[in-house]
C-alpha atoms as a PDB file:
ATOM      1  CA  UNK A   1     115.804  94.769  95.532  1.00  0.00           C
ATOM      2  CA  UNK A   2     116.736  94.718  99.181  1.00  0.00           C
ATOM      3  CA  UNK A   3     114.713  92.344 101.729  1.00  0.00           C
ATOM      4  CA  UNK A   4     114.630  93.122 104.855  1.00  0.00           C
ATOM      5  CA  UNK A   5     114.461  89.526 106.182  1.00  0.00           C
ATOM      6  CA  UNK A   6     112.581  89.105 109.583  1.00  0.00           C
ATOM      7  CA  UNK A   7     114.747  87.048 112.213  1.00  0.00           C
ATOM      8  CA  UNK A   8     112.953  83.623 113.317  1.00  0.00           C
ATOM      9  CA  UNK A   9     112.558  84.308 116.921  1.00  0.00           C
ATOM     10  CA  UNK A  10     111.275  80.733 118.933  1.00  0.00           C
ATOM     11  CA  UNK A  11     108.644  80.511 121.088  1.00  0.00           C
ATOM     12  CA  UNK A  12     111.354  80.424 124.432  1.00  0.00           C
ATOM     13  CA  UNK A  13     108.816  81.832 127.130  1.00  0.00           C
ATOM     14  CA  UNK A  14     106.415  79.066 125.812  1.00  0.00           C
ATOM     15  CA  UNK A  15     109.237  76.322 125.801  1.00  0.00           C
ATOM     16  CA  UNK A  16     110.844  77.553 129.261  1.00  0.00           C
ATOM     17  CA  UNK A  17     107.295  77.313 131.097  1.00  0.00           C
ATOM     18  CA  UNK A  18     107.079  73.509 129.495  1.00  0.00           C
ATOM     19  CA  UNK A  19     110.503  73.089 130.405  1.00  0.00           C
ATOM     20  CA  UNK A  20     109.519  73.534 134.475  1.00  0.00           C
ATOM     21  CA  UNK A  21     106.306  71.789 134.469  1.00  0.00           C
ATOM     22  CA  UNK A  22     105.839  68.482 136.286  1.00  0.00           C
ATOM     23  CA  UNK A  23     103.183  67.982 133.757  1.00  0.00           C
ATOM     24  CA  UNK A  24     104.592  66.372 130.237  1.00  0.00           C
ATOM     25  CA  UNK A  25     101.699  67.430 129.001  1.00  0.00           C
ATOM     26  CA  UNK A  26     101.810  71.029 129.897  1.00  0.00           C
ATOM     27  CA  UNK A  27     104.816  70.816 127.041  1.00  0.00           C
ATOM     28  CA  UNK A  28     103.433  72.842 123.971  1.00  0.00           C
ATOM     29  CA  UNK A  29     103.112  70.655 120.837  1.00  0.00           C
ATOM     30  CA  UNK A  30     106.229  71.239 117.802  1.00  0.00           C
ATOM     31  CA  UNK A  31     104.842  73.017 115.078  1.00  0.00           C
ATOM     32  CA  UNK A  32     103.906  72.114 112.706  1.00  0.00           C
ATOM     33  CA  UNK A  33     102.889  68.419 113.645  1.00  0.00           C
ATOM     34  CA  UNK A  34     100.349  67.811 110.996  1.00  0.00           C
ATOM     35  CA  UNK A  35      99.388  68.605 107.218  1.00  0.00           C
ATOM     36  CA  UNK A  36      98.899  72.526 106.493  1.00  0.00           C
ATOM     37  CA  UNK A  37      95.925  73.639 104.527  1.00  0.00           C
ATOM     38  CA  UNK A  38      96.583  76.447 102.252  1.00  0.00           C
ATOM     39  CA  UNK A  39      93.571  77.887 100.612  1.00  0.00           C
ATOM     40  CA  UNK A  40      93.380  79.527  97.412  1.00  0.00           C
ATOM     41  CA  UNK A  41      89.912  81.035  96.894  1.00  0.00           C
ATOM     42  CA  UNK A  42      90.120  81.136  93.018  1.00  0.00           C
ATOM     43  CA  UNK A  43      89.852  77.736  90.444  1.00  0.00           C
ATOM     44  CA  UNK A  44      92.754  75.734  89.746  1.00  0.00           C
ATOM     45  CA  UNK A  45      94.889  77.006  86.985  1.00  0.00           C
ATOM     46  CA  UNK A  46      94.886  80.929  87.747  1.00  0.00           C
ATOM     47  CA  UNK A  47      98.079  83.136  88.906  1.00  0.00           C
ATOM     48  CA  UNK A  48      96.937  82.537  92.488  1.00  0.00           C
ATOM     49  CA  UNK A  49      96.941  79.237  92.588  1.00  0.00           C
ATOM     50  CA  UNK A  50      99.949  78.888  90.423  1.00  0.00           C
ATOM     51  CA  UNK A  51     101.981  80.453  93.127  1.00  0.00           C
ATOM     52  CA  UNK A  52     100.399  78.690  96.080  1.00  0.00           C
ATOM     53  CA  UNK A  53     101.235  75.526  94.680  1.00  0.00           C
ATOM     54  CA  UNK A  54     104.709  76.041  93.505  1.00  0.00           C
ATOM     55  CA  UNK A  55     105.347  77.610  97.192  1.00  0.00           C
ATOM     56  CA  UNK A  56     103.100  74.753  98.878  1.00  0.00           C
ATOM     57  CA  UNK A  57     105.545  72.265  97.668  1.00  0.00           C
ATOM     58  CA  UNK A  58     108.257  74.034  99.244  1.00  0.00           C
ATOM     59  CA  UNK A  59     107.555  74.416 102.166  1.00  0.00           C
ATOM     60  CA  UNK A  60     106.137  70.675 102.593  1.00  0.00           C
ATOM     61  CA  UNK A  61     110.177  69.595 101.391  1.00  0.00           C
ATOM     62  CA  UNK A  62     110.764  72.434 104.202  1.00  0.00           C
ATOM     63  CA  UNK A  63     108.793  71.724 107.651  1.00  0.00           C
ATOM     64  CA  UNK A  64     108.458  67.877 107.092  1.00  0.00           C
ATOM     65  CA  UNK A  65     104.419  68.101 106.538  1.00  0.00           C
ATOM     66  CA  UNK A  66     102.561  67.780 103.749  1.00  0.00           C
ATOM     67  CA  UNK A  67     101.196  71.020 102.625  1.00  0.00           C
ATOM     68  CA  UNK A  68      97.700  70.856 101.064  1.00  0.00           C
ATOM     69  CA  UNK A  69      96.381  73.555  98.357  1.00  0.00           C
ATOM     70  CA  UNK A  70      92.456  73.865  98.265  1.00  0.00           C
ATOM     71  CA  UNK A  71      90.839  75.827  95.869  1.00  0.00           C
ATOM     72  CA  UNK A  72      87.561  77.419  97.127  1.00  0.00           C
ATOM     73  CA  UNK A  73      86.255  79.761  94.766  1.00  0.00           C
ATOM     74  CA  UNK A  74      83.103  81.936  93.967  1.00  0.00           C
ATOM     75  CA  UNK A  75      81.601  85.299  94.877  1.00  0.00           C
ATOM     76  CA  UNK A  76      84.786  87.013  93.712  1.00  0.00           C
ATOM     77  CA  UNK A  77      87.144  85.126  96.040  1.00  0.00           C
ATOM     78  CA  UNK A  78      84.751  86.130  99.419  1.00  0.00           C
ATOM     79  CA  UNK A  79      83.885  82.267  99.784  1.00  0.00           C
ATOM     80  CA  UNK A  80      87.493  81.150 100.376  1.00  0.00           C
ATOM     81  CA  UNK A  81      88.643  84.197 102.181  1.00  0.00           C
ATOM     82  CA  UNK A  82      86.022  84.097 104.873  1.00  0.00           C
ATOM     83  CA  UNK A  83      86.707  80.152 104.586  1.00  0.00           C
ATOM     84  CA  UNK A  84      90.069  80.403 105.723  1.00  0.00           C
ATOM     85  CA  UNK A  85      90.233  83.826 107.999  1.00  0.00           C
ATOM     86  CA  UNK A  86      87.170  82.052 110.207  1.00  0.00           C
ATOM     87  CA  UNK A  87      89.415  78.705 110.775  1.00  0.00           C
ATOM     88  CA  UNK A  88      90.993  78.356 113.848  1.00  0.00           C
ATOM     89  CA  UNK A  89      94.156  80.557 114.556  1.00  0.00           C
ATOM     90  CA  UNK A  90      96.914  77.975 114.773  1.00  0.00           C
ATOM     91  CA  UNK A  91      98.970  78.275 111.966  1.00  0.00           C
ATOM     92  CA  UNK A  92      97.171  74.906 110.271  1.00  0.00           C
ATOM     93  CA  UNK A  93      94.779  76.864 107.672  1.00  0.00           C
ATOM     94  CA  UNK A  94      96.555  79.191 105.437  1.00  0.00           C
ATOM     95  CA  UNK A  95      95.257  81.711 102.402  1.00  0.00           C
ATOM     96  CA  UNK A  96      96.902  83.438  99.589  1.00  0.00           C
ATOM     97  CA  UNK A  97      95.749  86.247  98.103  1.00  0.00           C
ATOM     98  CA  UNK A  98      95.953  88.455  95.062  1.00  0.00           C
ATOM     99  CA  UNK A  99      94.627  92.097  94.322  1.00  0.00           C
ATOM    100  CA  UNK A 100      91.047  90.881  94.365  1.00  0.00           C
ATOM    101  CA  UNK A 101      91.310  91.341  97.888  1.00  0.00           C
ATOM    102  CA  UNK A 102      92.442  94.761  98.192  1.00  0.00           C
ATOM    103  CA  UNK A 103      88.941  96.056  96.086  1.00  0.00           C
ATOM    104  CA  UNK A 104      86.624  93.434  97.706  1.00  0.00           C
ATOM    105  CA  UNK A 105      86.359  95.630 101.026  1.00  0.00           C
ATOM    106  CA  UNK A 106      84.277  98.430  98.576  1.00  0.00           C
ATOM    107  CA  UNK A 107      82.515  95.957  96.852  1.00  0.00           C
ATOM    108  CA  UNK A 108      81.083  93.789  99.634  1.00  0.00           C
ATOM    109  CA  UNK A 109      79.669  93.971 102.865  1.00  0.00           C
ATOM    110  CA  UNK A 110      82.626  92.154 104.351  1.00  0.00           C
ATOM    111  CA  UNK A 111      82.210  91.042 108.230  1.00  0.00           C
ATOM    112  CA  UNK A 112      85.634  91.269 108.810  1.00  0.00           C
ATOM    113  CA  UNK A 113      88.442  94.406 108.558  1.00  0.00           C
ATOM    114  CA  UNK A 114      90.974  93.425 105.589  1.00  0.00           C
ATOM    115  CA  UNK A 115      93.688  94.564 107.160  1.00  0.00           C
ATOM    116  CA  UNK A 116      92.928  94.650 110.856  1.00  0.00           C
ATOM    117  CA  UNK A 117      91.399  91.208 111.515  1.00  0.00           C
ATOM    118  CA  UNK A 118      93.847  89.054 109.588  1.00  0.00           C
ATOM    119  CA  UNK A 119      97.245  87.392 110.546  1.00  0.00           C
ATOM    120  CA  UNK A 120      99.867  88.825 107.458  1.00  0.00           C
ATOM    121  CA  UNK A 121     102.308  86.500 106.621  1.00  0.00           C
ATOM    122  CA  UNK A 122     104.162  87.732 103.748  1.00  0.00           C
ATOM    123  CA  UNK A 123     104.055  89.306 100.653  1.00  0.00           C
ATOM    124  CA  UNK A 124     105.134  86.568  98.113  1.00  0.00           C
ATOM    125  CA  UNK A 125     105.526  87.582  94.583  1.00  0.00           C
ATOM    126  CA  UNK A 126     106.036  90.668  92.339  1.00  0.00           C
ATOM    127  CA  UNK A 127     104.831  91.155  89.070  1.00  0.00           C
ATOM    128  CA  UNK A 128     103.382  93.481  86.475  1.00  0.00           C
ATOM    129  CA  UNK A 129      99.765  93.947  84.349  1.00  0.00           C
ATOM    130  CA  UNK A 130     100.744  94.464  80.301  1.00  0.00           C
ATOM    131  CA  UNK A 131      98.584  96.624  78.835  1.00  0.00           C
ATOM    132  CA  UNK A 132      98.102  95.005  75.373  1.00  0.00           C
ATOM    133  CA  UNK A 133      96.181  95.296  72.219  1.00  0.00           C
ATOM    134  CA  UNK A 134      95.403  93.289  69.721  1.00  0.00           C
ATOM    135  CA  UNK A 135      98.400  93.314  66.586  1.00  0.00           C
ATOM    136  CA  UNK A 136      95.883  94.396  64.216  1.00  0.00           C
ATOM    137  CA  UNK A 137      94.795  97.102  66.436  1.00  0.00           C
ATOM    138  CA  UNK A 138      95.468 100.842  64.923  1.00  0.00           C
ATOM    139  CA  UNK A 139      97.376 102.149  67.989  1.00  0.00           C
ATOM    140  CA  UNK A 140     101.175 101.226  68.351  1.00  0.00           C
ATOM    141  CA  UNK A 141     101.561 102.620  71.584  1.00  0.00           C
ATOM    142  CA  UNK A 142      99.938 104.169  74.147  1.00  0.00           C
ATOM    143  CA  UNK A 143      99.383 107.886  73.444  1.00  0.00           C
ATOM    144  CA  UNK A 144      97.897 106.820  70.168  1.00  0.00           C
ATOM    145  CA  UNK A 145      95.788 104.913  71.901  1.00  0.00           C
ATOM    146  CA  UNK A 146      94.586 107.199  74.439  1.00  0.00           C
ATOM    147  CA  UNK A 147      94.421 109.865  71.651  1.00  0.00           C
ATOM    148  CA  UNK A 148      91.705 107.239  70.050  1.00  0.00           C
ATOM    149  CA  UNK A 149      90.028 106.763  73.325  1.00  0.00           C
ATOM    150  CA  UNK A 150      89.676 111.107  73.583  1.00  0.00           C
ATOM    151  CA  UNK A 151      88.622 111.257  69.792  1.00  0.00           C
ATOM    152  CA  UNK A 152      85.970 108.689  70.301  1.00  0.00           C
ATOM    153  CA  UNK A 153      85.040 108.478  73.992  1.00  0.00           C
ATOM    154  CA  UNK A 154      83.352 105.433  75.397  1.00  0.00           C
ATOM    155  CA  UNK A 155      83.973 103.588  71.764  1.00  0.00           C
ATOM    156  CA  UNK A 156      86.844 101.600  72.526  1.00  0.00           C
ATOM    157  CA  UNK A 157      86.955  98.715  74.121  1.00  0.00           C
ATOM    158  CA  UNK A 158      88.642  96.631  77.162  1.00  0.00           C
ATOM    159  CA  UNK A 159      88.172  93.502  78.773  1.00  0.00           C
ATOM    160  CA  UNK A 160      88.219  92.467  82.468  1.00  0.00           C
ATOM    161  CA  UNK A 161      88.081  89.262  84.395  1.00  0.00           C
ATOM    162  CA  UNK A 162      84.720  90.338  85.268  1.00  0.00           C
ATOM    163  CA  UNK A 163      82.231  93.290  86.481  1.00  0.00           C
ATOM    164  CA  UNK A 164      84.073  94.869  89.713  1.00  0.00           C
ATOM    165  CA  UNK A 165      87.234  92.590  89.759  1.00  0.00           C
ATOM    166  CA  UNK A 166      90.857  94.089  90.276  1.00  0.00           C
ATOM    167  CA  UNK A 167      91.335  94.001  86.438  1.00  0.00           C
ATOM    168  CA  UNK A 168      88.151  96.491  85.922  1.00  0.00           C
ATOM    169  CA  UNK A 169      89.537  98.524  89.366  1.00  0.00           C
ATOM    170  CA  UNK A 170      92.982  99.149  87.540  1.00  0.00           C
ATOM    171  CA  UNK A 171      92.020  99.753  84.083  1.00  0.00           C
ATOM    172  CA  UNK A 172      89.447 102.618  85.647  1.00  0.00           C
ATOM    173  CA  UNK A 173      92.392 103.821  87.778  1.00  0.00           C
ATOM    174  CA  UNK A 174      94.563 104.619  84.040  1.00  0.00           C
ATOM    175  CA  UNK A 175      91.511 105.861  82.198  1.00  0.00           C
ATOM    176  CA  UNK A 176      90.803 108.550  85.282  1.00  0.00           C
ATOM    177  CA  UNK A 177      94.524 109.307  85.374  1.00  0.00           C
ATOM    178  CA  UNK A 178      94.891 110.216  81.086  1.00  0.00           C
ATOM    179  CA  UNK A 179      90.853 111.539  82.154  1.00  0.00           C
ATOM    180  CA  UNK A 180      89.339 109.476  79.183  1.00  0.00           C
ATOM    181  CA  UNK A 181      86.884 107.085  78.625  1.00  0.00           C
ATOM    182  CA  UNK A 182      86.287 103.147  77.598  1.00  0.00           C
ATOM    183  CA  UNK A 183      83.348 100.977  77.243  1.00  0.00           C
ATOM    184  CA  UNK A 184      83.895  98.058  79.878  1.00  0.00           C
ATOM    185  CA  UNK A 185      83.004  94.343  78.660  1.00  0.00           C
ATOM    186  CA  UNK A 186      83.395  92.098  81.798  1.00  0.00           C
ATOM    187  CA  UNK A 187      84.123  88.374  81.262  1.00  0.00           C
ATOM    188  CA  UNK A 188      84.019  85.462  83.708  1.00  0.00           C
ATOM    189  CA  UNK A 189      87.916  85.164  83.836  1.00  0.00           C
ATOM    190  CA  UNK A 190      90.624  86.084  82.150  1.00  0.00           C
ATOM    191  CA  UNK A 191      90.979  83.638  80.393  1.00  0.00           C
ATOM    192  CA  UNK A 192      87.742  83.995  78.254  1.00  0.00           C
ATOM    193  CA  UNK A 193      88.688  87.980  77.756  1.00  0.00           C
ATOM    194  CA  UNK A 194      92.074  87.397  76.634  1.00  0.00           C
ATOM    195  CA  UNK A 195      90.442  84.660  73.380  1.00  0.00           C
ATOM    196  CA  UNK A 196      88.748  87.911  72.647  1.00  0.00           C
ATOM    197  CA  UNK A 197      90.992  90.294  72.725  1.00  0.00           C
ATOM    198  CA  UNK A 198      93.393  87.376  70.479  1.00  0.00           C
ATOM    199  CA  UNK A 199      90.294  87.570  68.036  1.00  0.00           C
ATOM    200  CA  UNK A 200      90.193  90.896  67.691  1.00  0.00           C
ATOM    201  CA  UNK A 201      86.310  91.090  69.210  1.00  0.00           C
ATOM    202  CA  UNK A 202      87.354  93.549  72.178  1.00  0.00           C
ATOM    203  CA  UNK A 203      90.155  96.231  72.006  1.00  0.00           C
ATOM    204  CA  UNK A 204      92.661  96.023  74.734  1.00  0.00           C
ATOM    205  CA  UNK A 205      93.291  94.235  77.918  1.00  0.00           C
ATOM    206  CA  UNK A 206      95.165  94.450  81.220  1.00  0.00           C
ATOM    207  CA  UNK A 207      96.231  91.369  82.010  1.00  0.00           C
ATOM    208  CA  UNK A 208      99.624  89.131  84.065  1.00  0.00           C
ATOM    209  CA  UNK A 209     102.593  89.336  82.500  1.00  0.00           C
ATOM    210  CA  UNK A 210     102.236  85.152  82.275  1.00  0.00           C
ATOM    211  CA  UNK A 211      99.152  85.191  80.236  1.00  0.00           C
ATOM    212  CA  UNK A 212      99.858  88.298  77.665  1.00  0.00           C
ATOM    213  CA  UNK A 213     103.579  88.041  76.885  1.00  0.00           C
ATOM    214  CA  UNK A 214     103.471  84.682  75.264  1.00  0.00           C
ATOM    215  CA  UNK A 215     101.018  86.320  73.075  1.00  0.00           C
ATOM    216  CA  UNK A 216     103.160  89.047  72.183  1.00  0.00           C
ATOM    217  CA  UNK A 217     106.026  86.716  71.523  1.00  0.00           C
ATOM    218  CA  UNK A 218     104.303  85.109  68.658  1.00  0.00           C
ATOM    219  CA  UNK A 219     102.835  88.494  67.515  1.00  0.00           C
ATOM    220  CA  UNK A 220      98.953  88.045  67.977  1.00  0.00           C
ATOM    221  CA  UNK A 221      99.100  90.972  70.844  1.00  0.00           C
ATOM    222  CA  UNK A 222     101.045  94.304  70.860  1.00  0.00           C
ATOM    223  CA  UNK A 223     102.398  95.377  74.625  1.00  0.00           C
ATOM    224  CA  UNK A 224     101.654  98.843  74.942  1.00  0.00           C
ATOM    225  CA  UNK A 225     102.926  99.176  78.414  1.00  0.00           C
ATOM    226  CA  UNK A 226     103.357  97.546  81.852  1.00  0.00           C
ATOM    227  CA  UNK A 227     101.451  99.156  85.133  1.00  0.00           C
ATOM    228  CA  UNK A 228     104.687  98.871  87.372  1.00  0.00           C
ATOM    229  CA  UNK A 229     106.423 101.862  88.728  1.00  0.00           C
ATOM    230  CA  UNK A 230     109.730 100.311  86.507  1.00  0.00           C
ATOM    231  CA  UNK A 231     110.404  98.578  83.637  1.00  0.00           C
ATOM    232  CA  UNK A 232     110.142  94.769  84.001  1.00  0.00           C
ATOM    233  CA  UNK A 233     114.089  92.944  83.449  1.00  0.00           C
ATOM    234  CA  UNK A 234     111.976  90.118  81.955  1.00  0.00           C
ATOM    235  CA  UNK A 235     110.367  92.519  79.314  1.00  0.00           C
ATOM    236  CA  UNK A 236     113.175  95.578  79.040  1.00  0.00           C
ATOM    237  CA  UNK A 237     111.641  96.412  75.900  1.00  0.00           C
ATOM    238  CA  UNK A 238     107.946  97.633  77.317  1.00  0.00           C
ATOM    239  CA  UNK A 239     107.657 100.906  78.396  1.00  0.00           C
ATOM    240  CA  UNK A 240     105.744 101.625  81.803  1.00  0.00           C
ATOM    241  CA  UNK A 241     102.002 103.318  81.712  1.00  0.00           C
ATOM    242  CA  UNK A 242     103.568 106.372  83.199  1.00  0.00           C
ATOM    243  CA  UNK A 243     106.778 106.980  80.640  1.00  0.00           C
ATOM    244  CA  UNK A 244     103.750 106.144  77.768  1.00  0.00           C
ATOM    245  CA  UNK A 245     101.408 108.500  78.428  1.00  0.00           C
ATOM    246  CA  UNK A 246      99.922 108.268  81.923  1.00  0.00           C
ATOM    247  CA  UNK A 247     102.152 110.153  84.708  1.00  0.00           C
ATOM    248  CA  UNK A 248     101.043 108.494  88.247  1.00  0.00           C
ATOM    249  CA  UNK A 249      99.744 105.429  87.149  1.00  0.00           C
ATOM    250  CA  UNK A 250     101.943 102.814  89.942  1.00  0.00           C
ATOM    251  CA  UNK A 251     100.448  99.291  90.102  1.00  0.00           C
ATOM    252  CA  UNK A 252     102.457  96.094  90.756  1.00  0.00           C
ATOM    253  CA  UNK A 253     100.628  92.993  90.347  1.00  0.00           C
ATOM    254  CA  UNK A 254     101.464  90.596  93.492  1.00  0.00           C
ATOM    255  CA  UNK A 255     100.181  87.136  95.710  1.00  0.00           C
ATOM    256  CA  UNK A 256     100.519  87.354  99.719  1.00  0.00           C
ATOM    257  CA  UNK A 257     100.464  85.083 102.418  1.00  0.00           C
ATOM    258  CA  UNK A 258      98.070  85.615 105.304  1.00  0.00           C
ATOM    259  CA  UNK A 259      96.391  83.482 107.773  1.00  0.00           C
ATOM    260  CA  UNK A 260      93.598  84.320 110.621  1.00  0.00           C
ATOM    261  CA  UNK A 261      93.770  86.690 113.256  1.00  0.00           C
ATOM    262  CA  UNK A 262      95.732  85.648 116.117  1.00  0.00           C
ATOM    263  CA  UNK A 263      97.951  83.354 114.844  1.00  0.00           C
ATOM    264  CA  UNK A 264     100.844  82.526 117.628  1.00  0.00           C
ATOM    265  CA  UNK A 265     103.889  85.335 117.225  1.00  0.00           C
ATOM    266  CA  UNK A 266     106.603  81.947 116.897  1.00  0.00           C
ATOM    267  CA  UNK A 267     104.261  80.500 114.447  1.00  0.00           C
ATOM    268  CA  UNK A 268     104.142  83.753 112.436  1.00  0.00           C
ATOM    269  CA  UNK A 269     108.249  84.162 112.584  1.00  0.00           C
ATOM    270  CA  UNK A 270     108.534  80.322 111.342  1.00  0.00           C
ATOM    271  CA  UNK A 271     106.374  80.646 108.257  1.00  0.00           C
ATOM    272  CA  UNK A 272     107.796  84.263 107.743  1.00  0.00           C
ATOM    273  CA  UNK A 273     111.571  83.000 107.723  1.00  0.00           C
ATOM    274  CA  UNK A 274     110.417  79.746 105.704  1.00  0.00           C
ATOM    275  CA  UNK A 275     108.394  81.354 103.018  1.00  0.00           C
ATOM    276  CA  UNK A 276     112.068  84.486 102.489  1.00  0.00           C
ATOM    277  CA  UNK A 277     113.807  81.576 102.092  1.00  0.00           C
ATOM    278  CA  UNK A 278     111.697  80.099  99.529  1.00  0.00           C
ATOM    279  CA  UNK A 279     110.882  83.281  97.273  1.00  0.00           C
ATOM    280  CA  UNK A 280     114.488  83.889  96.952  1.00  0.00           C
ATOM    281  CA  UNK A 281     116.168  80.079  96.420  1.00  0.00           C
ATOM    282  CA  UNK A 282     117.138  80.726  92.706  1.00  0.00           C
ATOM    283  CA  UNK A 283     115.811  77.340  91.201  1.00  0.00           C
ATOM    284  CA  UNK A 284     112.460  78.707  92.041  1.00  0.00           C
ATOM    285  CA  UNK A 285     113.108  82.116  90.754  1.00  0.00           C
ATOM    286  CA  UNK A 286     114.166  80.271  87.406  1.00  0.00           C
ATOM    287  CA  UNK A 287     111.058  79.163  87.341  1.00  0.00           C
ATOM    288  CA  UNK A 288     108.968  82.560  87.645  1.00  0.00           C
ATOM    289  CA  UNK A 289     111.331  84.630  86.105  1.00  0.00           C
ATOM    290  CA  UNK A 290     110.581  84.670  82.557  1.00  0.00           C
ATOM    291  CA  UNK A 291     107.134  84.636  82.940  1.00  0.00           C
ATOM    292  CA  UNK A 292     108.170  88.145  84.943  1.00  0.00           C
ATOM    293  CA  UNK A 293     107.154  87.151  88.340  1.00  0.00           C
ATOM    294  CA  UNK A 294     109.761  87.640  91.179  1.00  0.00           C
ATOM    295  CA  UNK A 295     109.420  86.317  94.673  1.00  0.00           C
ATOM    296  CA  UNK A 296     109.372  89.100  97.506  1.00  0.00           C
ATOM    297  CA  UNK A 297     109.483  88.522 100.951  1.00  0.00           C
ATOM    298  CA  UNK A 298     109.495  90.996 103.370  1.00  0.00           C
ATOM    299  CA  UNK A 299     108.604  90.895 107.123  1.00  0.00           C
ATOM    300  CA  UNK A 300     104.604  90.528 107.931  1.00  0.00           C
ATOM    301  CA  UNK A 301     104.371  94.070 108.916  1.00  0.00           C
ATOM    302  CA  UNK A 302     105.204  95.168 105.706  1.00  0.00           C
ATOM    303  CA  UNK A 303     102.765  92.875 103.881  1.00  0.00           C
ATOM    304  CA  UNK A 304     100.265  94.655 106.073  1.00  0.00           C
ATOM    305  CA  UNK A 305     101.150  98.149 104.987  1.00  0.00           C
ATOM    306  CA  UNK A 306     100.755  97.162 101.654  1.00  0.00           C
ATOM    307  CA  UNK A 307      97.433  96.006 102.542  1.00  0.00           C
ATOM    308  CA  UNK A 308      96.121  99.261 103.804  1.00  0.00           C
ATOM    309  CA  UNK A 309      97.944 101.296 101.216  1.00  0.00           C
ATOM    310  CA  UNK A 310      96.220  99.411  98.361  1.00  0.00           C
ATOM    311  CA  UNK A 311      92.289  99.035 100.132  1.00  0.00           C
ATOM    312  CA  UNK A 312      92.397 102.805 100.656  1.00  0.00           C
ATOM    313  CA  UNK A 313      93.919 103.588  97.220  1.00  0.00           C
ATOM    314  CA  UNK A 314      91.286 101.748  95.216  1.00  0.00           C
ATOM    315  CA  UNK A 315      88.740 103.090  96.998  1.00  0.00           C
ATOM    316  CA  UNK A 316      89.065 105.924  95.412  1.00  0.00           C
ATOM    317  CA  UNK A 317      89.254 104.802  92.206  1.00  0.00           C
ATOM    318  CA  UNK A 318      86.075 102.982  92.654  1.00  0.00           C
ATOM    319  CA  UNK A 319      84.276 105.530  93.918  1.00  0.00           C
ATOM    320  CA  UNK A 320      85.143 107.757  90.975  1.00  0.00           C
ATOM    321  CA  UNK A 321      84.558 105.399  88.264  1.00  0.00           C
ATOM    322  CA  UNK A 322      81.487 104.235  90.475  1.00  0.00           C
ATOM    323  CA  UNK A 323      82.077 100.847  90.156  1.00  0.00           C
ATOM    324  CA  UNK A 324      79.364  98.344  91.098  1.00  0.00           C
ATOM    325  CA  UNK A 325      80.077  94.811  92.159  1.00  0.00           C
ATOM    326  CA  UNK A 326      79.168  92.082  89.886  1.00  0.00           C
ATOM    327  CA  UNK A 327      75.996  89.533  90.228  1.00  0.00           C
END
């Protein structure tokens, strides 16, 4: 996949106006010239914080600073986000985010524009949601299963990571696309759906590629499909939603970068050009790729375009599966 890589641009008006003061204070500071905070507003032990700690280290080796990870989580990942985004715009508090925060915006009263009022950074990682059932389960692919699910609407099953989270938002978005039904059973993490579906107590599952393909290696889950527009290389073998049954269906499971509004423009281009440098350095990518996550990149603006693309897109789907935001 080509990345177009953003060229680290210094701050040279900032440097050349220090550079003719009389004043050796008037010379701005080196950045950065303390610890970074990056915050990840989930628990410890989730995909999110998995990458921001794997990253973190990185750059710390990278910019000579220690780089700090800080997990800040409740209200479905609001408490962190506002957290960081109201810190103070200099490049020392950090956040990374998933797809929670692309369906929070028509969940919550947010005080803040997602993709307006934010300083994007990059787009980190690439992945893909498995669609998977449990081995026992009747349907070996997914037109049987979606046959089952028109035979006997609202009877089967699926877990989420919880009432209104991105899991719920892109199961919905299949089931309105193959125009069938499911009975939704919300969890408090994914971790707690995914013993169930393993147990056989709920039917099927979205769910990261790094917590449902070990399953399906050791044949307690069956991988019916993955969400992403392609075929993973990790997982040749699964077919995508939209060559199984569901024409359309297009989501890619990722973790971004971003940081609060107004964020210096050399600051930006220094993390930006770190953080492509990082994604793409192949020990790391050894160490993603067989749980089928790929580092991106990209240039900020495109992070941002992503942004938009994905708030307005599940909009829609949660306005027509009139989906509620959990307690």
């Amino acid at each position: 996949m080509a990345i177009n890589r953003r060229e680290f641009i210094g701050a040279t008006a900032a440097a050349a106006g220090g550079l003719f003061s009389s004043n050796p204070m008037a010379q701005p500071k080196a950045y950065p010239d303390r610890p970074i905070k990056i915050i990840v507003p989930f628990a410890p032990g989730g995909g999110t914080d998995f990458s921001a700690r794997i990253y973190s280290t990185a750059l710390a080796e990278r910019i000579g600073q220690p780089v700090i990870v800080e997990n800040k989580p409740g209200a479905a990942s609001t408490i962190g986000t506002n957290l960081a985004l109201k810190s103070a715009p200099d490049g020392y508090t950090l956040l990374v985010i998933s797809g929670s925060y692309v369906v929070n915006p028509s969940l919550y009263k947010l005080d803040f524009d997602p993709v307006q009022d934010i300083t994007p950074i990059i787009q980190l990682t690439e992945s893909g949601y498995v669609l998977a059932v449990n081995a026992k389960f009747p349907a070996k692919n997914l037109a049987e299963l979606i046959e089952m699910m028109r035979a006997r609407p609202g009877e089967i099953s699926y877990a989420s990571s919880g009432q209104g989270g991105h899991l719920q938002v892109v199961t919905e978005y299949m089931l309105g696309l193959a125009k069938v039904k499911a009975k939704h059973i919300p969890y408090r993490g994914t971790g707690p759906g995914l013993a169930d579906l393993l147990a056989g107590t709920v039917d099927m599952m979205f769910g990261g590629t790094e917590a449902i393909m070990q399953h399906v290696a050791a044949g307690k889950l069956r991988a019916l499909a993955v969400g992403t527009p392609h075929r993973l290389s990790a997982f040749p073998d699964v077919p995508t939603v939209a060559e199984a049954g569901v024409p359309g269906y297009d989501v890619v499971a990722w973790h971004g970068m971003i940081a609060p509004k107004g964020i210096p423009p050399h600051i930006v281009a220094l993390l930006n050009r770190h953080m492509n440098e990082i994604v793409h350095d192949q020990a790391l990518k050894k160490k993603t790729a067989h749980l089928g996550v790929d580092g991106f990149g990209g240039t900020p603006d495109q992070f941002q375009k992503l942004l938009k693309l994905e708030v307005d897109r599940y909009a829609q789907v949660i306005r027509d599966a009139n989906i509620r935001a959990g307690s």
